[in-house]
Protein backbone atom coordinates (compact mmCIF):
# COMPACT_ATOMS: atom_id res chain seq x y z
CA UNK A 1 10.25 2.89 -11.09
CA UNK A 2 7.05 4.53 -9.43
CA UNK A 3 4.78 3.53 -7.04
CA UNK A 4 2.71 -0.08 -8.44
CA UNK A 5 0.08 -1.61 -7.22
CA UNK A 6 0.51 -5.22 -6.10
CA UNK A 7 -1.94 -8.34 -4.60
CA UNK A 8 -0.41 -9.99 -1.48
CA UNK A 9 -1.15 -13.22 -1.02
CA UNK A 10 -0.46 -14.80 2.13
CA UNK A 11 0.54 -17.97 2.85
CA UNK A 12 0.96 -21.06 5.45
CA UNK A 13 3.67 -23.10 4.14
CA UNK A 14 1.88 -23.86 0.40
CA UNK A 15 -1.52 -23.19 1.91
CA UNK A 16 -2.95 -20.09 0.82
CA UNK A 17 -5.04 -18.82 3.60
CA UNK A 18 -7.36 -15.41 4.12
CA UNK A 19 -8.45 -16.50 0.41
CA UNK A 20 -11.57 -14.63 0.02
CA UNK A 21 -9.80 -11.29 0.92
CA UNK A 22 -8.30 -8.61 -0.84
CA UNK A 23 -5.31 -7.55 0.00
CA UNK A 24 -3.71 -4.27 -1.81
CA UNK A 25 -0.20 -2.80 -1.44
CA UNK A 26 1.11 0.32 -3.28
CA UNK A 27 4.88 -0.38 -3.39
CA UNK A 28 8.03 0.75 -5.41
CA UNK A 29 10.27 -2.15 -5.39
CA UNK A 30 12.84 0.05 -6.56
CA UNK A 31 13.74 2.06 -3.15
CA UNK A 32 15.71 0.71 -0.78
CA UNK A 33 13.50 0.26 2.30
CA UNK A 34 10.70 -1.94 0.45
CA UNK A 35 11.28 -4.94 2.44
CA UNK A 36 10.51 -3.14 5.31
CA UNK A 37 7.19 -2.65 3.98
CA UNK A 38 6.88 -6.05 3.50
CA UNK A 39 7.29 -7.03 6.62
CA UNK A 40 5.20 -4.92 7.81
CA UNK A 41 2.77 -6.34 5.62
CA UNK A 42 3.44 -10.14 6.30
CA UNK A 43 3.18 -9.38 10.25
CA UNK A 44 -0.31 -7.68 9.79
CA UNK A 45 -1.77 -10.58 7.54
CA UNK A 46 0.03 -12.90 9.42
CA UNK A 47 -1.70 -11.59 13.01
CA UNK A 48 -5.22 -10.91 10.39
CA UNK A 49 -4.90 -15.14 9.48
CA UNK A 50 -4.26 -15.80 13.80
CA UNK A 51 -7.44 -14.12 14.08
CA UNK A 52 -9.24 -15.90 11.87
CA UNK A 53 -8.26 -19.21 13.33
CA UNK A 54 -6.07 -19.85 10.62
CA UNK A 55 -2.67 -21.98 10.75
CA UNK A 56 0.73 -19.71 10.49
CA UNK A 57 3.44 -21.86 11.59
CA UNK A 58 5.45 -20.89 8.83
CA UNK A 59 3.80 -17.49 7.07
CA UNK A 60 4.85 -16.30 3.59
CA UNK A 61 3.77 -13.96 1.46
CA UNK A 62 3.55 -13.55 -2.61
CA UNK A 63 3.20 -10.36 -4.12
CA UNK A 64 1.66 -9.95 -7.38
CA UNK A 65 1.42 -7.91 -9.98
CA UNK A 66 -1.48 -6.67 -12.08
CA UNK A 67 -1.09 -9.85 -14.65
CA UNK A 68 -1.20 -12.04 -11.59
CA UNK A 69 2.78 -12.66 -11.61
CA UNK A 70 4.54 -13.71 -8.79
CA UNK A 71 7.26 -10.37 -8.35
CA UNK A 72 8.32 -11.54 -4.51
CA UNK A 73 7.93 -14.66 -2.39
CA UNK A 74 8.34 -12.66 1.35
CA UNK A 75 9.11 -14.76 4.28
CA UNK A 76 10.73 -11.90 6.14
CA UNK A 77 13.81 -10.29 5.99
């Protein structure tokens, strides 16, 4: 599979927070080191959402594809 783009959505708990931002990932899912990417990822929005005086006890992340389906639910590796 090549290279996709995906939506992350990040999360509190079920609280979606960072809402009205846009957050793009290429990723292939396929290779072996993807969830390093991802948490990568979850750690950046995750310090973006402490910034922005947002609640993160317990950060998660969807990503989504073009349709708007849920591929991964991320809470770290």
């Amino acid at each position: 599979m090549a290279t996709q783009q995906y939506r992350l959505h990040i999360f509190d708990g079920d609280y979606e927070v960072l809402h009205k931002r846009t957050h793009i990932a290429y990723l292939d899912l396929n290779l072996p080191n993807y969830e390093s990417a991802l948490d990568r990822h979850l750690w950046a929005l995750t310090r973006d959402a402490r910034a922005a005086n947002e609640p993160m006890d317990a950060p998660r992340m969807e990503v989504r594809d073009a349709a708007g389906t849920v591929v991964r639910n991320w809470t770290g590796s």
